[in-house]
C-alpha atoms as a PDB file:
ATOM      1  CA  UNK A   1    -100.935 -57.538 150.536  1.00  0.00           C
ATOM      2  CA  UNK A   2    -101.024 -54.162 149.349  1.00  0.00           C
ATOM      3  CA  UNK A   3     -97.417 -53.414 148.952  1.00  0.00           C
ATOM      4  CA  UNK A   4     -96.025 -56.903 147.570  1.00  0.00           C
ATOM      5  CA  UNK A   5     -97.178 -57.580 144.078  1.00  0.00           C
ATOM      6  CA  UNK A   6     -95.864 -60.603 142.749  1.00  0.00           C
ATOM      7  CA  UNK A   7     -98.067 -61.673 139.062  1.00  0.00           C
ATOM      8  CA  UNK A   8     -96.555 -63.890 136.580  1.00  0.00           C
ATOM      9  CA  UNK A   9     -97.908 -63.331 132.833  1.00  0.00           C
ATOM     10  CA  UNK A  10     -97.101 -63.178 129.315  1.00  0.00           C
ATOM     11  CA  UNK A  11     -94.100 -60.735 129.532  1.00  0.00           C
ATOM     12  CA  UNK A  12     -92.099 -64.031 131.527  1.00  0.00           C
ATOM     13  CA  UNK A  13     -93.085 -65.926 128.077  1.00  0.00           C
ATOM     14  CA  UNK A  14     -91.438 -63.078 126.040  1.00  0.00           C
ATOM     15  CA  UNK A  15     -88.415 -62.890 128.336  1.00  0.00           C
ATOM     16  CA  UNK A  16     -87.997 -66.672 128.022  1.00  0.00           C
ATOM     17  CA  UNK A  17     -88.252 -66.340 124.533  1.00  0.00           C
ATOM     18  CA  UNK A  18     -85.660 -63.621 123.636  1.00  0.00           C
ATOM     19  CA  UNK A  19     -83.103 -65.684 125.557  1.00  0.00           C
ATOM     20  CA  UNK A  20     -83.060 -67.931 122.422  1.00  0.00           C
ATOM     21  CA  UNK A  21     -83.160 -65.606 119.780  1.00  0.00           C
ATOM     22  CA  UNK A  22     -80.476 -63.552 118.049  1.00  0.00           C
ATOM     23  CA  UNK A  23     -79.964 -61.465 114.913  1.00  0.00           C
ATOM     24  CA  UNK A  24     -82.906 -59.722 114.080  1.00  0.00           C
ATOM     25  CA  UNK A  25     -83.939 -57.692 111.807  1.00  0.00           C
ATOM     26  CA  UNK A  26     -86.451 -55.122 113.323  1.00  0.00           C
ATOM     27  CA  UNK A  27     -86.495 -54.882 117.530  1.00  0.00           C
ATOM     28  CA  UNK A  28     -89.329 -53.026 119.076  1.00  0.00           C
ATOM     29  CA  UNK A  29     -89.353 -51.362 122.516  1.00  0.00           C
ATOM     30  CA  UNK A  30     -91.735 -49.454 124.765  1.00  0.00           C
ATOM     31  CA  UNK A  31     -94.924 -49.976 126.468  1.00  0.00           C
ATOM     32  CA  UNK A  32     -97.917 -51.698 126.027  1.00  0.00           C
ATOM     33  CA  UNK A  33     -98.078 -49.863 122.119  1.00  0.00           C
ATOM     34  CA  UNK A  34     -95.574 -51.830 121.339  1.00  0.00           C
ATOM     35  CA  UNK A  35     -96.328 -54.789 122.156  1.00  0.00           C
ATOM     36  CA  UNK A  36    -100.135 -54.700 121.178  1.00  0.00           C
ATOM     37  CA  UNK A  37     -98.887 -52.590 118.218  1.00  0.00           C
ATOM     38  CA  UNK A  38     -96.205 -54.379 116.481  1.00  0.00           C
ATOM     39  CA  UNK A  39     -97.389 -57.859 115.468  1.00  0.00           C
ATOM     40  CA  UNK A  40     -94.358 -60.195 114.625  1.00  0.00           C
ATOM     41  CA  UNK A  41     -96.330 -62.802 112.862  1.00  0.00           C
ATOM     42  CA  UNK A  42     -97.354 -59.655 110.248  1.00  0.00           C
ATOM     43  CA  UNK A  43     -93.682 -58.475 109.755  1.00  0.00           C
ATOM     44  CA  UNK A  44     -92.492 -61.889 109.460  1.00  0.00           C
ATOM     45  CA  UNK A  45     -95.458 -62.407 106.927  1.00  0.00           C
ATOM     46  CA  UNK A  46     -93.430 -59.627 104.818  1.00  0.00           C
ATOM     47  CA  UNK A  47     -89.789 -61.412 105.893  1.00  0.00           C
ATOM     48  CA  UNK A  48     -88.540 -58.708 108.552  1.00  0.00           C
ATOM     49  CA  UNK A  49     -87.062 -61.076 111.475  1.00  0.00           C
ATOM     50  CA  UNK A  50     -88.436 -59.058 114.324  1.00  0.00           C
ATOM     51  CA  UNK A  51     -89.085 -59.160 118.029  1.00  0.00           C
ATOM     52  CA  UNK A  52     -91.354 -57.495 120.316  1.00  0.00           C
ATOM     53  CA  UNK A  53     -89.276 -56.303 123.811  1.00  0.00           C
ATOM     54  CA  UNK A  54     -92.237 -54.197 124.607  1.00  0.00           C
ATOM     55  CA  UNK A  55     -94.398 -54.681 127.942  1.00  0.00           C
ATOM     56  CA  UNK A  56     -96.731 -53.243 130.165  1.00  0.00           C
ATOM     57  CA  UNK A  57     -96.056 -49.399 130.956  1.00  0.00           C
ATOM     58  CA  UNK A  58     -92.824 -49.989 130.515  1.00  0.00           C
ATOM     59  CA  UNK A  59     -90.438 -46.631 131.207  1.00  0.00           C
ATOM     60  CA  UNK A  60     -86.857 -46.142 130.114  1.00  0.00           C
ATOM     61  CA  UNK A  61     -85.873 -46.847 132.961  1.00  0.00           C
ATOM     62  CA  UNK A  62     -86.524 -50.498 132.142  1.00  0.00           C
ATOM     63  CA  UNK A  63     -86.148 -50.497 128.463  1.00  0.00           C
ATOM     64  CA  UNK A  64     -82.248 -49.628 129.475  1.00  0.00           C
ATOM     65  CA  UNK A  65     -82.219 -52.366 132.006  1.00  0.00           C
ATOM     66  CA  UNK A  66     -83.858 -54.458 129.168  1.00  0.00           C
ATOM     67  CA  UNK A  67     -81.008 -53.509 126.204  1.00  0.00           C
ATOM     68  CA  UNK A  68     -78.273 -54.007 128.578  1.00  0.00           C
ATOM     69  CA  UNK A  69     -79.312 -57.814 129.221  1.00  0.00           C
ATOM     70  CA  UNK A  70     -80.302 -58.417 125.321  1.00  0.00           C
ATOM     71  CA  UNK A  71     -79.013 -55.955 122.741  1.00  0.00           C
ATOM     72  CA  UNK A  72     -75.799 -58.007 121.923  1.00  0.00           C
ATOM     73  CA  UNK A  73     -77.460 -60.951 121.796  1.00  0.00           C
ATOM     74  CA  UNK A  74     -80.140 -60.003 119.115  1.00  0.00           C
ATOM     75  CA  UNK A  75     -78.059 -57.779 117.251  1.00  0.00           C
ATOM     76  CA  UNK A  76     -81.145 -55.935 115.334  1.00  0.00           C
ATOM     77  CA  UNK A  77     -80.421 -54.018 112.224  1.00  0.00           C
ATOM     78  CA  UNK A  78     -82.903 -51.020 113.438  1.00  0.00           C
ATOM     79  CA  UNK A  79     -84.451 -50.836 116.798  1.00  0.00           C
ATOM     80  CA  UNK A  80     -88.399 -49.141 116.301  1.00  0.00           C
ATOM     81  CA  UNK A  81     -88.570 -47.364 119.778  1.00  0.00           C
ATOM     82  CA  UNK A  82     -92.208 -46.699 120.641  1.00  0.00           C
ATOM     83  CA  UNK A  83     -92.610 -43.594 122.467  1.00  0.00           C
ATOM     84  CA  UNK A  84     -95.830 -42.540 124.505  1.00  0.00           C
ATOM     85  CA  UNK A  85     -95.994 -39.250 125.957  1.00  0.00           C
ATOM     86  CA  UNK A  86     -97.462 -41.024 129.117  1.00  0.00           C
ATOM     87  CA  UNK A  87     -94.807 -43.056 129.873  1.00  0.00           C
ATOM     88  CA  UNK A  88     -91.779 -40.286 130.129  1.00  0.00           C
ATOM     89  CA  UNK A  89     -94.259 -38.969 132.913  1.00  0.00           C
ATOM     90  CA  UNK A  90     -94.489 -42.145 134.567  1.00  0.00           C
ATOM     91  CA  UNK A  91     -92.062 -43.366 138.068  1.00  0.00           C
ATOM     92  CA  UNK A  92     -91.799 -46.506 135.889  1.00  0.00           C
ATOM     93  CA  UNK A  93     -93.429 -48.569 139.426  1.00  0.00           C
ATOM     94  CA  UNK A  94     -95.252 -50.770 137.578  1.00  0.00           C
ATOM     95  CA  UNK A  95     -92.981 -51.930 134.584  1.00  0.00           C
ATOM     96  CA  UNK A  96     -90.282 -52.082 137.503  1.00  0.00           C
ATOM     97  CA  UNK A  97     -92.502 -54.781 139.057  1.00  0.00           C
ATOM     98  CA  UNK A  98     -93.254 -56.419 135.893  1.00  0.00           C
ATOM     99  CA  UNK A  99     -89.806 -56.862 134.959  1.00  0.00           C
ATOM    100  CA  UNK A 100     -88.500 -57.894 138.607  1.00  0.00           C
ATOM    101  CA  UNK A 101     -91.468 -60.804 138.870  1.00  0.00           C
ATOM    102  CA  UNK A 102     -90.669 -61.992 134.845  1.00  0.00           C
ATOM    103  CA  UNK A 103     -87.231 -61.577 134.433  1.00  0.00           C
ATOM    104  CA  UNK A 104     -84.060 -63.013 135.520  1.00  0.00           C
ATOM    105  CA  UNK A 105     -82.844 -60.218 138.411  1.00  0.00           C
ATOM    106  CA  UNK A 106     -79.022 -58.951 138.469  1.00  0.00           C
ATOM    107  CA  UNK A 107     -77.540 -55.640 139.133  1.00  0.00           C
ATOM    108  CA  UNK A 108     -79.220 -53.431 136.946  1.00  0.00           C
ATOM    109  CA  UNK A 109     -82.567 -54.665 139.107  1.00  0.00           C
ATOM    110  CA  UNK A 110     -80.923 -53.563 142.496  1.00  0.00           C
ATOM    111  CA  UNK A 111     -79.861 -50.496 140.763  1.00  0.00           C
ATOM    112  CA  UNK A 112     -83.546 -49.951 140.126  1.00  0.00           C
ATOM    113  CA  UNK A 113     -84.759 -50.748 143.031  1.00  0.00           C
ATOM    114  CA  UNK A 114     -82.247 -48.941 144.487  1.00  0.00           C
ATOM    115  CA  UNK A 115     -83.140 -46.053 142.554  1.00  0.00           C
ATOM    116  CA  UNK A 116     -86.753 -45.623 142.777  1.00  0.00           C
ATOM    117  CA  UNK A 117     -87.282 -46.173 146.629  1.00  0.00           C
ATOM    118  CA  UNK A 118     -90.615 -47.579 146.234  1.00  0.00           C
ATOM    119  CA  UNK A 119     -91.910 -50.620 149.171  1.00  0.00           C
ATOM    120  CA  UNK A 120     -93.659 -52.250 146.648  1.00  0.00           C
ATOM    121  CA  UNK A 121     -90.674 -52.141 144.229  1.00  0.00           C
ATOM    122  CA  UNK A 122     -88.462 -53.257 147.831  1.00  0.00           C
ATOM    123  CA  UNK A 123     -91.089 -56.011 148.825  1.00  0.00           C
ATOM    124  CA  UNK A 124     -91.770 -57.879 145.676  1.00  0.00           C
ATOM    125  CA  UNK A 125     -87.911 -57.696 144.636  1.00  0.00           C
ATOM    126  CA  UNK A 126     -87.223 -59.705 148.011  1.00  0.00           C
ATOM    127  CA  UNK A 127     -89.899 -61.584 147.977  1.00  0.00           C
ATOM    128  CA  UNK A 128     -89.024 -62.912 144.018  1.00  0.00           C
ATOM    129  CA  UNK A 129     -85.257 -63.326 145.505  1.00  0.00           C
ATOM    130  CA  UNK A 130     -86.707 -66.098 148.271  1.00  0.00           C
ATOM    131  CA  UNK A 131     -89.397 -67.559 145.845  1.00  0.00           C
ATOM    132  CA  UNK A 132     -86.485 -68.463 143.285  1.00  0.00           C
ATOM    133  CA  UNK A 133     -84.545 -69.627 145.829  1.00  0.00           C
ATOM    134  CA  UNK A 134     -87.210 -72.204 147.329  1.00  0.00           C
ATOM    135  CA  UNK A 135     -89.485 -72.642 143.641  1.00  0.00           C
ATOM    136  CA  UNK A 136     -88.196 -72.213 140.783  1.00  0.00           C
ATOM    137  CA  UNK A 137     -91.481 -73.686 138.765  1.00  0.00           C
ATOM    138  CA  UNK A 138     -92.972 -71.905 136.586  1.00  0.00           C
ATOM    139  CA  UNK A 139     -96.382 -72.737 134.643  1.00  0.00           C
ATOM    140  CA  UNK A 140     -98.108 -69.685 132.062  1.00  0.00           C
ATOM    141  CA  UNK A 141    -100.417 -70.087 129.571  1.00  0.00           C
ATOM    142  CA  UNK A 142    -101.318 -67.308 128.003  1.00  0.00           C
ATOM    143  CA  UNK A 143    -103.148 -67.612 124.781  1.00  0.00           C
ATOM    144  CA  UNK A 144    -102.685 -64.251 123.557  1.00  0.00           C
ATOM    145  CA  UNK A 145     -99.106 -64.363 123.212  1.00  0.00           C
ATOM    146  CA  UNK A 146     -97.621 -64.932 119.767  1.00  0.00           C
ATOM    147  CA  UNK A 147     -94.331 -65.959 118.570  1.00  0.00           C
ATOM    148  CA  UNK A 148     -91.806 -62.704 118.814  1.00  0.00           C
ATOM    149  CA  UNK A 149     -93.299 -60.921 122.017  1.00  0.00           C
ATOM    150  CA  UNK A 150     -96.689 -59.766 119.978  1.00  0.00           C
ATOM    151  CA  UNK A 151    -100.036 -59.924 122.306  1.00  0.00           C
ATOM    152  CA  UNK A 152    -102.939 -59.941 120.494  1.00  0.00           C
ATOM    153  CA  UNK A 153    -106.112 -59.271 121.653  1.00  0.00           C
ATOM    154  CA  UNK A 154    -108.329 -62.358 121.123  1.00  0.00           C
ATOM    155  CA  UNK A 155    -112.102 -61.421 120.984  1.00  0.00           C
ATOM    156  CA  UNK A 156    -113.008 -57.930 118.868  1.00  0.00           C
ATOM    157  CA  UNK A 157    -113.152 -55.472 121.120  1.00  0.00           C
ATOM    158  CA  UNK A 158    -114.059 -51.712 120.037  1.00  0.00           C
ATOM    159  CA  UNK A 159    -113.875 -48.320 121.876  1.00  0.00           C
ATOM    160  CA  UNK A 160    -117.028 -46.041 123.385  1.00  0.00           C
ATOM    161  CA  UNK A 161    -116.042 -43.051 122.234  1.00  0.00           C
ATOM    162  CA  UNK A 162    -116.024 -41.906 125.514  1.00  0.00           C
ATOM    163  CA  UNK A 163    -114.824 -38.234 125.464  1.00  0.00           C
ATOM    164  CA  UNK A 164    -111.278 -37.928 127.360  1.00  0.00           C
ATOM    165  CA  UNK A 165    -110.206 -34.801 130.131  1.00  0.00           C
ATOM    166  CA  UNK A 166    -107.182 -32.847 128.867  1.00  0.00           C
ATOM    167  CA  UNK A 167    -104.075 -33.825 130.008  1.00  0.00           C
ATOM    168  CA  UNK A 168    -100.435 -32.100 130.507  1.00  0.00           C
ATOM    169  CA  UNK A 169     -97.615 -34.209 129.131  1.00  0.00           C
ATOM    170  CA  UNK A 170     -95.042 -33.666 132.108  1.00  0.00           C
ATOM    171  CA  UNK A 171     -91.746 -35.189 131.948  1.00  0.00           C
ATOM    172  CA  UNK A 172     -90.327 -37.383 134.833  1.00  0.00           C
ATOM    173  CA  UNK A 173     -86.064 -36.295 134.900  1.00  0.00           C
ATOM    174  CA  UNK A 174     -85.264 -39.884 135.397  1.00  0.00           C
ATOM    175  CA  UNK A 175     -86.827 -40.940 132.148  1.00  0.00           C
ATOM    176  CA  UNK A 176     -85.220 -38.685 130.276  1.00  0.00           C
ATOM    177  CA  UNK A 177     -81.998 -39.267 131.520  1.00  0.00           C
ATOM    178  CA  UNK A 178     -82.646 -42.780 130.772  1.00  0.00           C
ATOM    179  CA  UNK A 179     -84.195 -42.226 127.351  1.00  0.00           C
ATOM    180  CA  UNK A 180     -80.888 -40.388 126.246  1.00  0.00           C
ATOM    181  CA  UNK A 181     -78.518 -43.337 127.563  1.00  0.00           C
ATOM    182  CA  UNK A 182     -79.942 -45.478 125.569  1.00  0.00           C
ATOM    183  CA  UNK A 183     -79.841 -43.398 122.534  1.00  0.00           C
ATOM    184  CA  UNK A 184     -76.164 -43.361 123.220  1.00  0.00           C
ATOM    185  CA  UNK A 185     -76.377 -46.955 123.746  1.00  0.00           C
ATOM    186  CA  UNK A 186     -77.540 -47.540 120.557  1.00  0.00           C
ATOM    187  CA  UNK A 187     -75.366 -45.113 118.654  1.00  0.00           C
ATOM    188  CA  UNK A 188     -72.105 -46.625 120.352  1.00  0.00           C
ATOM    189  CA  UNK A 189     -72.991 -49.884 118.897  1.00  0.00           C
ATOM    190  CA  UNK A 190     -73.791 -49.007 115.612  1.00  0.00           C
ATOM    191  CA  UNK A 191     -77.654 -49.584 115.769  1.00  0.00           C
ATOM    192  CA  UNK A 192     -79.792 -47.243 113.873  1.00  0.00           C
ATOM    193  CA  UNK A 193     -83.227 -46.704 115.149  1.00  0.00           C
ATOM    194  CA  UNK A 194     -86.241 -44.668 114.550  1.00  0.00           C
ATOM    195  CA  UNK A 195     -88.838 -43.365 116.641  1.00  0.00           C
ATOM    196  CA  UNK A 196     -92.405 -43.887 116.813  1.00  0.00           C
ATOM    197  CA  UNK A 197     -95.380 -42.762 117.849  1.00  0.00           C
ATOM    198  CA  UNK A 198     -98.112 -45.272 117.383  1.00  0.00           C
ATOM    199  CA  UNK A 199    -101.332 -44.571 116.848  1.00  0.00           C
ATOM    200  CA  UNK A 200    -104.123 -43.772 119.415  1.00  0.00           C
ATOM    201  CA  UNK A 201    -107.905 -42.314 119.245  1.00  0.00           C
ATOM    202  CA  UNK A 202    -108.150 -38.984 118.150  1.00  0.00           C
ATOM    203  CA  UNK A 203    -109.799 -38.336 121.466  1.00  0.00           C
ATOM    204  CA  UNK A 204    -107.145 -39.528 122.851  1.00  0.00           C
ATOM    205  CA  UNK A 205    -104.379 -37.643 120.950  1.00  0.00           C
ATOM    206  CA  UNK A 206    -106.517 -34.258 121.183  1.00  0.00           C
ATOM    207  CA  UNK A 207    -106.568 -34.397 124.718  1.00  0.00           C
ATOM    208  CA  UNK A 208    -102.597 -33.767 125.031  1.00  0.00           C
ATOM    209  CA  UNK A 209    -102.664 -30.074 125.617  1.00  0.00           C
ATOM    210  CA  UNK A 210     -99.170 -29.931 124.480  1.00  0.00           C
ATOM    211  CA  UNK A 211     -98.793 -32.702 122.480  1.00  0.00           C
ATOM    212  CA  UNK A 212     -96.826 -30.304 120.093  1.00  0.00           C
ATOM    213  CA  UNK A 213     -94.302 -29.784 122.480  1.00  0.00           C
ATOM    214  CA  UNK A 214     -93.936 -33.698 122.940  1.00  0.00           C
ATOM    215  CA  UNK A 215     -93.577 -33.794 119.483  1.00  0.00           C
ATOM    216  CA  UNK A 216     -90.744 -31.240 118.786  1.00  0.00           C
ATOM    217  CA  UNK A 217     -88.300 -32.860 121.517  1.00  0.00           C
ATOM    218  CA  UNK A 218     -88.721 -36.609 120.087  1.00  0.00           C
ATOM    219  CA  UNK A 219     -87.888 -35.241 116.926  1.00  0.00           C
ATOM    220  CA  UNK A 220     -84.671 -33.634 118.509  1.00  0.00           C
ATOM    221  CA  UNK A 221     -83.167 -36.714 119.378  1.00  0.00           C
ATOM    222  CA  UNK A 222     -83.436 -38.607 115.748  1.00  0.00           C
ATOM    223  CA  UNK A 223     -86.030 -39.670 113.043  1.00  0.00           C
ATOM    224  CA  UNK A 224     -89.097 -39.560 114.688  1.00  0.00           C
ATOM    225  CA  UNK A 225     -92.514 -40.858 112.657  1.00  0.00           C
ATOM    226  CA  UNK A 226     -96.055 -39.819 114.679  1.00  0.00           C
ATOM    227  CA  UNK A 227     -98.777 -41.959 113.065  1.00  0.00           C
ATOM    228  CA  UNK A 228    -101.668 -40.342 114.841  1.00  0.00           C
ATOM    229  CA  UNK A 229    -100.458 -37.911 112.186  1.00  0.00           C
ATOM    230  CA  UNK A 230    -100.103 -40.193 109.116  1.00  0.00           C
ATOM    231  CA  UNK A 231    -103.055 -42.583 109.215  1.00  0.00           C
ATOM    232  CA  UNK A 232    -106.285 -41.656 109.499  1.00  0.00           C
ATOM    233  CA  UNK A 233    -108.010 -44.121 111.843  1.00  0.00           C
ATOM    234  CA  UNK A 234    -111.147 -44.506 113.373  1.00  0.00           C
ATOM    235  CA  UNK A 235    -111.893 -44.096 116.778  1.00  0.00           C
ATOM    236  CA  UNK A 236    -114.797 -46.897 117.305  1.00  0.00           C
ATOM    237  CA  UNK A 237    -113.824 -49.512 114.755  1.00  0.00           C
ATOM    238  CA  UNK A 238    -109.912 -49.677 114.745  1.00  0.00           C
ATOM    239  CA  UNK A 239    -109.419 -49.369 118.646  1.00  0.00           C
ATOM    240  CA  UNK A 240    -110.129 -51.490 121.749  1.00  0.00           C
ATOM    241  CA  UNK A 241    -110.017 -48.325 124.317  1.00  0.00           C
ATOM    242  CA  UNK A 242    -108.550 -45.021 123.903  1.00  0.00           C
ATOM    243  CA  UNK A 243    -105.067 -45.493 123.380  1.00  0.00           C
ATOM    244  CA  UNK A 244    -104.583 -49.317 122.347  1.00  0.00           C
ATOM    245  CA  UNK A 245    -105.143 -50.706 118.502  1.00  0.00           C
ATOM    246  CA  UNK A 246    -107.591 -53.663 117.906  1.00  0.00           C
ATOM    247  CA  UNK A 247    -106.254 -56.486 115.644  1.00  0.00           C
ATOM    248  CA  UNK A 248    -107.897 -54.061 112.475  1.00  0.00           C
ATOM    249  CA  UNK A 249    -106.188 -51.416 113.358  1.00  0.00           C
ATOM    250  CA  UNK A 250    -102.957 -53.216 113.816  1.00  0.00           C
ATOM    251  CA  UNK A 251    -103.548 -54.512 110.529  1.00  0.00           C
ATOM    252  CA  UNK A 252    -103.631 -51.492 108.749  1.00  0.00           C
ATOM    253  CA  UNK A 253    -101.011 -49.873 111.380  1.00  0.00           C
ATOM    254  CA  UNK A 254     -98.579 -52.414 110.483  1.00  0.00           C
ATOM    255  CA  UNK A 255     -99.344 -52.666 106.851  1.00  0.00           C
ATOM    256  CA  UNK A 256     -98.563 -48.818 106.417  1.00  0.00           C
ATOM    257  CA  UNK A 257     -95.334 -49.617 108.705  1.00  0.00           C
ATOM    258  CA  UNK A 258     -93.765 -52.151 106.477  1.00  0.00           C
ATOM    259  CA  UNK A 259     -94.493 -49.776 103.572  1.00  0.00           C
ATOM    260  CA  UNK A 260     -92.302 -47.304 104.746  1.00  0.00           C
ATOM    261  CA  UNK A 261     -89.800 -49.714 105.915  1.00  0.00           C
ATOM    262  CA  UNK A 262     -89.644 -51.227 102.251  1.00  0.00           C
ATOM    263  CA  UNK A 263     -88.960 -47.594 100.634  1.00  0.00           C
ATOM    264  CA  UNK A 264     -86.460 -46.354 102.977  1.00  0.00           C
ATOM    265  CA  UNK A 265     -84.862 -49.633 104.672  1.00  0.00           C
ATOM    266  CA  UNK A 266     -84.342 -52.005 101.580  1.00  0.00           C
ATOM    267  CA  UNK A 267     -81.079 -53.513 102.838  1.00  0.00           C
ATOM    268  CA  UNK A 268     -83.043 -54.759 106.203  1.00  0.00           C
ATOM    269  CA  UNK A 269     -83.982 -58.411 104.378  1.00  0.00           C
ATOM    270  CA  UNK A 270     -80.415 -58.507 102.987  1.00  0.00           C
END
């Protein structure tokens, strides 16, 4: 059925997950650049306690509904917000459904629903309501997961090259309203955080005709890092598609990361 989409995948394991965790060191959040960006099992590697609340596309909208449910409990010392230009564009539809179908729902997900007056958003929240109601089983296996919300890709993959149309960052009202609440979140319970662009293909990044714009307001609100102008990646070898790192390019994402954690964030491991 077009307008019910119920799917089940590897953000439930991550939501099952953070339920047992607290006190972290490092939390991520965003979309899908966080999540395939950020590996955990790296950072631990270099003793940062970190977890990955990334997933796909995911909007403000639901990283707020996502903080409200877990900030307390983890408690991070610095939250790394990853932040796409795509995703302030986006109506947040199909993190919305991600979220309602893998996470526990409460008031914040009828306030979304609510909200974004979408049927499939209407549909699948129902039909998850009745589902728990009559099964609440639930079997995933999802190799790609790792420990601390990471998904890695599994087989090497590598970008075409394929040359991208120009695109015009636009900026949804909702998602910025939502982006600044939880700035304020943050700030009103003493939890620094930085902000971070993570690398995509220089096709990819060159195709933002106003990228520069983008930049400029990110760095309003805080500390803001762009890696697509730090590192100097490469398109076909460190990439699995236009916009998303393969495991060498998370490598060497990650490595450079934890470098500039160690300079300016020594008191993280304390």
């Amino acid at each position: 059925m077009p307008n019910l989409v119920y799917k089940v995948g590897h953000n439930y394991l991550r939501l099952q997950e953070v339920r047992q965790t607290s006190n972290v060191d490092l939390l991520f959040l965003g979309s899908s650049h966080a999540y395939r960006g950020f590996d955990t099992r790296i950072f631990s590697a270099s003793n940062y306690k970190a977890f990955n609340l990334g997933s796909s596309s995911q909007t403000p909208i639901q990283t707020l509904i996502l903080i409200d449910r877990y900030l307390k409990k983890l408690n991070p010392k610095l939250v790394v917000f990853e932040v796409n230009p795509m995703v302030f564009a986006s109506d947040g539809v199909e993190s919305g459904l991600d979220l309602i179908v893998n996470d526990n729902n409460d008031l914040h997900s009828l306030k979304m629903v609510f909200n974004q007056k979408n049927i499939k958003l209407h549909n699948t929240y129902l039909y998850t309501l009745v589902n728990g109601i009559f099964n609440d089983t639930v079997y995933v296996k999802n190799k790609a997961y790792k420990k601390g919300g990471y998904v890695a890709k599994l087989k090497p993959a590598y970008f075409n090259g394929e040359e991208q149309d120009k695109t015009l960052i636009t900026f949804n009202e909702n998602q910025i309203k939502s982006f600044e609440t939880i700035l304020r979140r943050l700030n009103k319970n003493c939890i620094n955080y930085i902000l971070v662009q993570a690398p995509v293909t220089s096709l990819k990044y060159n195709s933002y005709s106003n990228i520069k714009a983008f930049n400029s307001l990110m760095a309003s609100y805080g500390d803001y890092y762009n890696y697509n102008e730090v590192l100097n990646l490469n398109d076909t070898i460190d990439f699995y598609d236009s916009h998303h790192l393969n495991q060498t390019g998370v490598n060497i994402f990650n490595k450079a990361f934890i470098n500039f954690l160690d300079n300016n964030f020594q008191d993280l491991k304390e």
